[in-house]
PDB file of N, CA and C in Angstrom:
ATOM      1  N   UNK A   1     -45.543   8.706  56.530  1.00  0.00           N
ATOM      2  CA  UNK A   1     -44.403   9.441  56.036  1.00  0.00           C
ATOM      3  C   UNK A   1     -43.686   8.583  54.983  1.00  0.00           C
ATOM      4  N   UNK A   2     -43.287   9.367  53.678  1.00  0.00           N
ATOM      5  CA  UNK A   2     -42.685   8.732  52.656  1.00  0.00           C
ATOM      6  C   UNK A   2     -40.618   8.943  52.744  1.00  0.00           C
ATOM      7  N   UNK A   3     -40.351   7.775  52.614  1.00  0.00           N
ATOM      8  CA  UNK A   3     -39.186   7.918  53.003  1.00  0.00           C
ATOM      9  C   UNK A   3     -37.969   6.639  51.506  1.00  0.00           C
ATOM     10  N   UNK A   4     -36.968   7.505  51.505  1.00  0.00           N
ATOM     11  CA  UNK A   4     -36.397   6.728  50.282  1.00  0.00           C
ATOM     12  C   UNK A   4     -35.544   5.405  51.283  1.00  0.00           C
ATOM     13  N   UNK A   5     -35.624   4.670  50.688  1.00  0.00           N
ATOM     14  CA  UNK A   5     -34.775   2.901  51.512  1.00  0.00           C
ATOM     15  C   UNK A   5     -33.426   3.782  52.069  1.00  0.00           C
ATOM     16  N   UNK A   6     -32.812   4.432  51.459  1.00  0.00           N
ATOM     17  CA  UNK A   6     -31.552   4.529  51.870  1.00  0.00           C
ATOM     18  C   UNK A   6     -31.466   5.706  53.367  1.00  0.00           C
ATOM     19  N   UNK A   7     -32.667   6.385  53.331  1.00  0.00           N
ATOM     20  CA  UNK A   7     -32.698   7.033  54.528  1.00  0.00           C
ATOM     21  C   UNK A   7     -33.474   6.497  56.158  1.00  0.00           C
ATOM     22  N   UNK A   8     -33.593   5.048  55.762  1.00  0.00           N
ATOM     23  CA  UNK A   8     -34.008   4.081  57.206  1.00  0.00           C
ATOM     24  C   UNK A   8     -32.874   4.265  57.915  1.00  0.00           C
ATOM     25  N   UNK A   9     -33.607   3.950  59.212  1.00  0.00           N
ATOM     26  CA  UNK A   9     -32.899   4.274  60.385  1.00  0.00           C
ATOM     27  C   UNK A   9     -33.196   2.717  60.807  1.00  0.00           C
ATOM     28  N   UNK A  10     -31.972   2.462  61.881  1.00  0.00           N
ATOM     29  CA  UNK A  10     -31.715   1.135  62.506  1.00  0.00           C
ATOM     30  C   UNK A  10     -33.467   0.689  63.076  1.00  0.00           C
ATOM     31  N   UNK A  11     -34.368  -0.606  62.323  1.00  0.00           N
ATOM     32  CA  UNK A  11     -34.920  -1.368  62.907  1.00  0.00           C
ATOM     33  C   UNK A  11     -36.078  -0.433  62.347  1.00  0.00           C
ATOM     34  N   UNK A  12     -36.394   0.934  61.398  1.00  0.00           N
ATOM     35  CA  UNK A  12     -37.181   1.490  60.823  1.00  0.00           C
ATOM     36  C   UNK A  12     -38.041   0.074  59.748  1.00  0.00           C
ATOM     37  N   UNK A  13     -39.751  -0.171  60.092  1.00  0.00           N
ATOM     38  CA  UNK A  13     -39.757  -0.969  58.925  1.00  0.00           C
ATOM     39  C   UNK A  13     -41.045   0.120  58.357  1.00  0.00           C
ATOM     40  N   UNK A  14     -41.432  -0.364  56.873  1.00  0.00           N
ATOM     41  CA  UNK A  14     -41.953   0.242  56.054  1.00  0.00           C
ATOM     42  C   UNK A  14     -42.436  -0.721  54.611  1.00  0.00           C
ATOM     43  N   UNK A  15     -43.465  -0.205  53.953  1.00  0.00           N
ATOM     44  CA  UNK A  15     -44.126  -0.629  52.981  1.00  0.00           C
ATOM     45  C   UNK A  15     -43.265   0.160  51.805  1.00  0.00           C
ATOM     46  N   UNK A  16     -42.793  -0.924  50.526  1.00  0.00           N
ATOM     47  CA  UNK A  16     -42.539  -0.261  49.415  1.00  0.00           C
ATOM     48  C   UNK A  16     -43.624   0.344  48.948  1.00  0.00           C
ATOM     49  N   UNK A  17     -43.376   1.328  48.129  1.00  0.00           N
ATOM     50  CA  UNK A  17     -44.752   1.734  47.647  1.00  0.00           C
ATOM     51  C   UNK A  17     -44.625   2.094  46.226  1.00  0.00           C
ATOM     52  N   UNK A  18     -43.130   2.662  45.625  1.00  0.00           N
ATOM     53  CA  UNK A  18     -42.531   3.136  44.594  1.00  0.00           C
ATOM     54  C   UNK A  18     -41.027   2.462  44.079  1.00  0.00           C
ATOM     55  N   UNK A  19     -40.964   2.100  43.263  1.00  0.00           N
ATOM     56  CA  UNK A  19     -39.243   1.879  42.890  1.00  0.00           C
ATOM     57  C   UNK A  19     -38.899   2.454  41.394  1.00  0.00           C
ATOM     58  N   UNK A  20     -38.541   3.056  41.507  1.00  0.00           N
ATOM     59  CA  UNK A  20     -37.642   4.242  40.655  1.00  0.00           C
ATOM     60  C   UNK A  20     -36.813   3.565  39.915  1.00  0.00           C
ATOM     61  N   UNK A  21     -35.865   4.035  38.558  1.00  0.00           N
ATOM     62  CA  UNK A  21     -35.129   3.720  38.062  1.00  0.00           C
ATOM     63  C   UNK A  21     -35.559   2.958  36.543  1.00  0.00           C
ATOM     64  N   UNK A  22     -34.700   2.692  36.014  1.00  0.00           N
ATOM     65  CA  UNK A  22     -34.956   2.457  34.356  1.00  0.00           C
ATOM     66  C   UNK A  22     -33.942   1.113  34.176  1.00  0.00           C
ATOM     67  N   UNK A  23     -34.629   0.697  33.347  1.00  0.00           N
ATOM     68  CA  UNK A  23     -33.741  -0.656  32.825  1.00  0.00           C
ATOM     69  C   UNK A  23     -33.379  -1.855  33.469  1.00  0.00           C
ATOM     70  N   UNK A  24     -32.099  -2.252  33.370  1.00  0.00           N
ATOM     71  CA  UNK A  24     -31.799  -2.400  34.096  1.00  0.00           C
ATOM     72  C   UNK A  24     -31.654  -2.686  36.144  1.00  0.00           C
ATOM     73  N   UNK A  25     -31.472  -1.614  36.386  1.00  0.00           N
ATOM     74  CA  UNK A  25     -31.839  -1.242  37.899  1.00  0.00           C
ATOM     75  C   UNK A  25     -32.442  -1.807  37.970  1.00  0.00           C
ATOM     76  N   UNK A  26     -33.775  -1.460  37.851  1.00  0.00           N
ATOM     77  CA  UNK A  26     -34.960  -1.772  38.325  1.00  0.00           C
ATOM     78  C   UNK A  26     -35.294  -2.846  38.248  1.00  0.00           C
ATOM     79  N   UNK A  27     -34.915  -3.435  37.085  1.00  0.00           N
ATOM     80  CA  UNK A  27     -35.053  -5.230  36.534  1.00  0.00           C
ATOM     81  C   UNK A  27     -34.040  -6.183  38.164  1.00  0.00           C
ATOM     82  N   UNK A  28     -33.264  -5.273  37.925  1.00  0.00           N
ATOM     83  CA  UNK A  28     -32.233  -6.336  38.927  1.00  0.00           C
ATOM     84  C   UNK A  28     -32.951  -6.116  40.754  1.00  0.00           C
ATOM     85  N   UNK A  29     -33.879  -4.462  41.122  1.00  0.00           N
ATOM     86  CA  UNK A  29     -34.002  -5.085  42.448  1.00  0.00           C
ATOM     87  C   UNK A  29     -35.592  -5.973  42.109  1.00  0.00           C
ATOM     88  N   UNK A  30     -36.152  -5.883  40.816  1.00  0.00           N
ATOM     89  CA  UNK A  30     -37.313  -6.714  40.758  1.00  0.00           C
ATOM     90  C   UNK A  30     -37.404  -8.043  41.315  1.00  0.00           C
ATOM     91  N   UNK A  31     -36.088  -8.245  40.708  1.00  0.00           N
ATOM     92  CA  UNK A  31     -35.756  -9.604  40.601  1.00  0.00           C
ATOM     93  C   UNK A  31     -35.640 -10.189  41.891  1.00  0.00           C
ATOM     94  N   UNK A  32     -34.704  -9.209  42.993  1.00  0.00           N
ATOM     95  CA  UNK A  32     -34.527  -9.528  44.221  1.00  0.00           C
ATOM     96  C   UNK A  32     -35.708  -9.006  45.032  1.00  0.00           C
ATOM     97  N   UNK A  33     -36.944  -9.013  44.233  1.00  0.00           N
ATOM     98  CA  UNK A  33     -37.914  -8.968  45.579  1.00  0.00           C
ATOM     99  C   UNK A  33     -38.150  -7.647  45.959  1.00  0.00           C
ATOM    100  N   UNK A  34     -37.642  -6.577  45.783  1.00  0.00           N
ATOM    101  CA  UNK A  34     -38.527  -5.262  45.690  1.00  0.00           C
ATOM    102  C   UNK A  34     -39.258  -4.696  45.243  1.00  0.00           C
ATOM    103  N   UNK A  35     -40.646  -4.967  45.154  1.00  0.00           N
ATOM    104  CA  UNK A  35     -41.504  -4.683  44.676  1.00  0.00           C
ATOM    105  C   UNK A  35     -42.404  -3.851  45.685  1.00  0.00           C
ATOM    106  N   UNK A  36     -43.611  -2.771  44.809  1.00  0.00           N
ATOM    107  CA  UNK A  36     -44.684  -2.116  45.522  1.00  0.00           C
ATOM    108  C   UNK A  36     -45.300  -3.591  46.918  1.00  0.00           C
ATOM    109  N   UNK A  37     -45.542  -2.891  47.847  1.00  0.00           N
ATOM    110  CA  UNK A  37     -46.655  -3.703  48.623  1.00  0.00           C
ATOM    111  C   UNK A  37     -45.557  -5.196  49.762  1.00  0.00           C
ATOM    112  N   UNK A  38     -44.549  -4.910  49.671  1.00  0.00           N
ATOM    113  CA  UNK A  38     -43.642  -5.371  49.450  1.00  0.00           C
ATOM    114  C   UNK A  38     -42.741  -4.408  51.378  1.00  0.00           C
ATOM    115  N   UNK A  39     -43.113  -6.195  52.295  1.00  0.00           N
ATOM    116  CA  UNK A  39     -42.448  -5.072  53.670  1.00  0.00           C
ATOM    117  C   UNK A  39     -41.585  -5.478  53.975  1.00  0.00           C
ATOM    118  N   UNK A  40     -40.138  -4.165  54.488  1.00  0.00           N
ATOM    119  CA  UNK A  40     -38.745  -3.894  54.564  1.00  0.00           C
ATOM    120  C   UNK A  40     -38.418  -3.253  55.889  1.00  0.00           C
ATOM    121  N   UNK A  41     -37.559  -4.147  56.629  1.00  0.00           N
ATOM    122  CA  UNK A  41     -36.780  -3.893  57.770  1.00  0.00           C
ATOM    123  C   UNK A  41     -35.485  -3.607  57.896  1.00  0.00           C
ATOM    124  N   UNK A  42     -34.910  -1.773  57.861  1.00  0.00           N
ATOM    125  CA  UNK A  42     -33.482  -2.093  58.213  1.00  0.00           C
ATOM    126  C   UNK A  42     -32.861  -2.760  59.307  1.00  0.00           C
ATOM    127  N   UNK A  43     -32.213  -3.768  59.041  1.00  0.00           N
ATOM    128  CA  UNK A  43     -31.245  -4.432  60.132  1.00  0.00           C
ATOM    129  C   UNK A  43     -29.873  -4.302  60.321  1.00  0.00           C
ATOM    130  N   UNK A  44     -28.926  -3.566  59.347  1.00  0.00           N
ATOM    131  CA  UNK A  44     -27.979  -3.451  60.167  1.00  0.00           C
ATOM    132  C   UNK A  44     -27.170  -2.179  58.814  1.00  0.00           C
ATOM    133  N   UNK A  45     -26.163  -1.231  58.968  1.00  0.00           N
ATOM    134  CA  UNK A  45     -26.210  -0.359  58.310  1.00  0.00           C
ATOM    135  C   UNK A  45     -24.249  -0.303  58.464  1.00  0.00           C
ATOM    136  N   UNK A  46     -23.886  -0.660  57.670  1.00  0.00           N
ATOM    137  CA  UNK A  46     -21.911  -0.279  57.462  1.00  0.00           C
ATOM    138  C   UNK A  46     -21.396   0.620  58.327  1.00  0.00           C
ATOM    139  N   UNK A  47     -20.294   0.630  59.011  1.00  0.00           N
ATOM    140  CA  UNK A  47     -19.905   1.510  59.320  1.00  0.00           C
ATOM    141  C   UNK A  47     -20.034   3.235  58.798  1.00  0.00           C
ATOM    142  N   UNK A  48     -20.088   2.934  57.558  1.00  0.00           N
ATOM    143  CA  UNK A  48     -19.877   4.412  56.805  1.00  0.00           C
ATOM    144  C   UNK A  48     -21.153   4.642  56.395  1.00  0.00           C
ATOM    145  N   UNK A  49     -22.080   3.483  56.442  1.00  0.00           N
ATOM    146  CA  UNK A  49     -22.805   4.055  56.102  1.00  0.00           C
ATOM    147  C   UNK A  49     -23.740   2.850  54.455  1.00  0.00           C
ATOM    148  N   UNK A  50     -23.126   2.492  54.318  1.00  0.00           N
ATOM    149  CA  UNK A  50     -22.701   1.854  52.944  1.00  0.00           C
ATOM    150  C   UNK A  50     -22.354   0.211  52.980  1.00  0.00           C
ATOM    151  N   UNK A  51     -22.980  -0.651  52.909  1.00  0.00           N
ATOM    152  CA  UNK A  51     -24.068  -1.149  52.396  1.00  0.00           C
ATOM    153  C   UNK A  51     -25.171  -1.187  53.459  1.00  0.00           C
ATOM    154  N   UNK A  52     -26.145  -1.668  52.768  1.00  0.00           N
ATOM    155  CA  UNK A  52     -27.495  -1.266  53.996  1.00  0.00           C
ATOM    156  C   UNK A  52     -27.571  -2.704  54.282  1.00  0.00           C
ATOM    157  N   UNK A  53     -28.436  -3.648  55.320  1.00  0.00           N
ATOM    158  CA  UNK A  53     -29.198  -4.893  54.879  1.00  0.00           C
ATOM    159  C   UNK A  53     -30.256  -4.358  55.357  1.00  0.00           C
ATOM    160  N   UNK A  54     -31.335  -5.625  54.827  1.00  0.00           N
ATOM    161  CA  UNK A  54     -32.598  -5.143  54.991  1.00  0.00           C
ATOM    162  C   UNK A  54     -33.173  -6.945  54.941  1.00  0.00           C
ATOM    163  N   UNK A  55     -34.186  -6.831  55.337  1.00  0.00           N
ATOM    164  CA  UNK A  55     -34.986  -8.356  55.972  1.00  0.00           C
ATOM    165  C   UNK A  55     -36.310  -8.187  54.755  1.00  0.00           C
ATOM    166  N   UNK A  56     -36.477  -8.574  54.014  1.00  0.00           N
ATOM    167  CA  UNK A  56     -37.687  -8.198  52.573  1.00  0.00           C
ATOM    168  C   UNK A  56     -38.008  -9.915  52.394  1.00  0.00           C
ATOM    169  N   UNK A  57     -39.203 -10.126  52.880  1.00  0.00           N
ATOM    170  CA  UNK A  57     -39.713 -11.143  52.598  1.00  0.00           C
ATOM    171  C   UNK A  57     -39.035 -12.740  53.023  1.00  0.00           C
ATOM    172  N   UNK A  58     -38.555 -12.441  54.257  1.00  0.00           N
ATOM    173  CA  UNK A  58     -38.549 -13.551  55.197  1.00  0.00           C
ATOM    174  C   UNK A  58     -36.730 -13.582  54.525  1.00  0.00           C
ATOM    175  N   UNK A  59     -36.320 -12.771  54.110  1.00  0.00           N
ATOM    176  CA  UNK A  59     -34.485 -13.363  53.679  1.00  0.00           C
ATOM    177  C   UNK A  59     -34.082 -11.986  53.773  1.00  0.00           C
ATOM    178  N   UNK A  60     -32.659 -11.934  53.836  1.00  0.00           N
ATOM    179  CA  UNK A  60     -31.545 -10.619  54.342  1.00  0.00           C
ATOM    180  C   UNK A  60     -31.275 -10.133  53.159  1.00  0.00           C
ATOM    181  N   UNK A  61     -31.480  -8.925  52.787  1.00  0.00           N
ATOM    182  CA  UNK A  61     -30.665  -8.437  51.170  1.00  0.00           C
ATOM    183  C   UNK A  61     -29.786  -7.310  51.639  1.00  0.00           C
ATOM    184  N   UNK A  62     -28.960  -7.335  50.704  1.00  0.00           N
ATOM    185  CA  UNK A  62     -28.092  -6.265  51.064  1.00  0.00           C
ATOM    186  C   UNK A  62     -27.994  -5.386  49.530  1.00  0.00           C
ATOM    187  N   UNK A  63     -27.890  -4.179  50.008  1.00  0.00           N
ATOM    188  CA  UNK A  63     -27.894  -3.274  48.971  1.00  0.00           C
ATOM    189  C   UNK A  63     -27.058  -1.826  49.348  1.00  0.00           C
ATOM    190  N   UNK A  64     -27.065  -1.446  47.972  1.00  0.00           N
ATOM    191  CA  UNK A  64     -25.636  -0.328  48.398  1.00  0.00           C
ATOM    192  C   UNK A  64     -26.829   0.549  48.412  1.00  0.00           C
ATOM    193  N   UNK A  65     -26.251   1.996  48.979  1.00  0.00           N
ATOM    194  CA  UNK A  65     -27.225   3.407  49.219  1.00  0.00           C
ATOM    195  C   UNK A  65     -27.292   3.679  47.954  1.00  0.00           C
ATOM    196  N   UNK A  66     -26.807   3.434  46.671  1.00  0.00           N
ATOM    197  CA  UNK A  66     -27.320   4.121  45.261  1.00  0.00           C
ATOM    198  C   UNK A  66     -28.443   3.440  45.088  1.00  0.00           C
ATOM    199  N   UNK A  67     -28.614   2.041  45.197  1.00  0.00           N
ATOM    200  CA  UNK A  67     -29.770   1.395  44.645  1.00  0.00           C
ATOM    201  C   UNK A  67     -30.789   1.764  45.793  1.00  0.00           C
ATOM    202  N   UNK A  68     -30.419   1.952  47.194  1.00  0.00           N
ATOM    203  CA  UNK A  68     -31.896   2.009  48.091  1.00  0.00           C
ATOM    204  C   UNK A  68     -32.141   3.206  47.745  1.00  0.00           C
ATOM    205  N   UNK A  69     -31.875   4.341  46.872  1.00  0.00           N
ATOM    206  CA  UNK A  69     -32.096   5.901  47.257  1.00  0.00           C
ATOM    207  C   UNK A  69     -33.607   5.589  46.107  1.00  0.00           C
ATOM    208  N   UNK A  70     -33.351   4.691  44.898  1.00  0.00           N
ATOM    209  CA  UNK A  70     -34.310   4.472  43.808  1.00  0.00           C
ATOM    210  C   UNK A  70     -35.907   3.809  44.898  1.00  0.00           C
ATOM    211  N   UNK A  71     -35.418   3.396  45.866  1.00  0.00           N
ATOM    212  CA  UNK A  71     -36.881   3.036  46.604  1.00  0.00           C
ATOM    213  C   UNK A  71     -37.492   3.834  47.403  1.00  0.00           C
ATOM    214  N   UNK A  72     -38.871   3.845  47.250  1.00  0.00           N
ATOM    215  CA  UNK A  72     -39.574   4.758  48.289  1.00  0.00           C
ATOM    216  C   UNK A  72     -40.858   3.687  49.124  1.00  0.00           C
ATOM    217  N   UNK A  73     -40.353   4.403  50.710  1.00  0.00           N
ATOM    218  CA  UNK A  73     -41.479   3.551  51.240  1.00  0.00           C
ATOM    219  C   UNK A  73     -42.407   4.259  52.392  1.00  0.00           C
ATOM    220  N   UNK A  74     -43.505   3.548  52.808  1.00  0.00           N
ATOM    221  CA  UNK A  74     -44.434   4.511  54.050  1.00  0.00           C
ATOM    222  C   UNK A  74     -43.862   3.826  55.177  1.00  0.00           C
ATOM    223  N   UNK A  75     -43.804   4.274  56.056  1.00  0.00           N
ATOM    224  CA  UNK A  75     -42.925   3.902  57.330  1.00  0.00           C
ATOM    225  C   UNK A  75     -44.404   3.583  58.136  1.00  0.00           C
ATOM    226  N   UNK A  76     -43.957   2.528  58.425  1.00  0.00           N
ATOM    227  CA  UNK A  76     -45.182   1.882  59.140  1.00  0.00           C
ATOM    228  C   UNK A  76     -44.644   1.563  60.975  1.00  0.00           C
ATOM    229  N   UNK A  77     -43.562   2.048  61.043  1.00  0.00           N
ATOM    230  CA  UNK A  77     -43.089   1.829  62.561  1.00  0.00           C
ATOM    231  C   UNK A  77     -41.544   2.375  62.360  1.00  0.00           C
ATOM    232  N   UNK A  78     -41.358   3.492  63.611  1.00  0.00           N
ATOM    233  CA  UNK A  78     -39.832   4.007  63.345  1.00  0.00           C
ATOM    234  C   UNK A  78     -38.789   3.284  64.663  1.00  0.00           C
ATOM    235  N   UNK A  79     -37.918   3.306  63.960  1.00  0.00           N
ATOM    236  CA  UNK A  79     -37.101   2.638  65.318  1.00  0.00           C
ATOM    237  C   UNK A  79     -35.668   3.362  65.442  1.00  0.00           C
ATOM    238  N   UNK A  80     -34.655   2.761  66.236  1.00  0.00           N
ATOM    239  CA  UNK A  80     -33.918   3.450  66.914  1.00  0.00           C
ATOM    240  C   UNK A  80     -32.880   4.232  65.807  1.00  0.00           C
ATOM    241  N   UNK A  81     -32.495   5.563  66.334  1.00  0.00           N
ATOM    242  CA  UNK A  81     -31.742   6.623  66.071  1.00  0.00           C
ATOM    243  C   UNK A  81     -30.534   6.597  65.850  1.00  0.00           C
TER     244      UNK A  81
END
């Protein structure tokens, strides 16, 4: 199942497979390590909702829901609700 970063669920991990966006954007989550092939664990999610973290290659990133909505990934294990 293909799923955009910003719609993981607590402890959901998954394979990037796509990252979206132009310029910019995309240059900046390059930079931080989002890339295709590339595996992502949500770990903990804002009260509201807003900022996400995520565990991508052995370090914690944090990202707001505009930039995770530009990622798409295959869910390789779903976790809690």
């Amino acid at each position: 199942m293909i799923k955009k970063l910003s719609e993981f669920k607590y402890n959901d991990e998954g394979i990037i497979k796509i990252v979206n966006g132009e310029g910019r954007v995309r240059r900046r989550l390059f930079d931080m390590g989002v890339t295709p092939g590339a595996r992502v664990i949500l770990r903990k999610k804002a009260p509201l909702g807003d900022p996400l973290e995520f565990t991508l290659r052995g370090y914690e990133l944090t990202l707001r829901k505009v930039e995770a909505d530009y990622v798409l990934c295959e869910i390789t294990k779903e976790g809690k609700k």
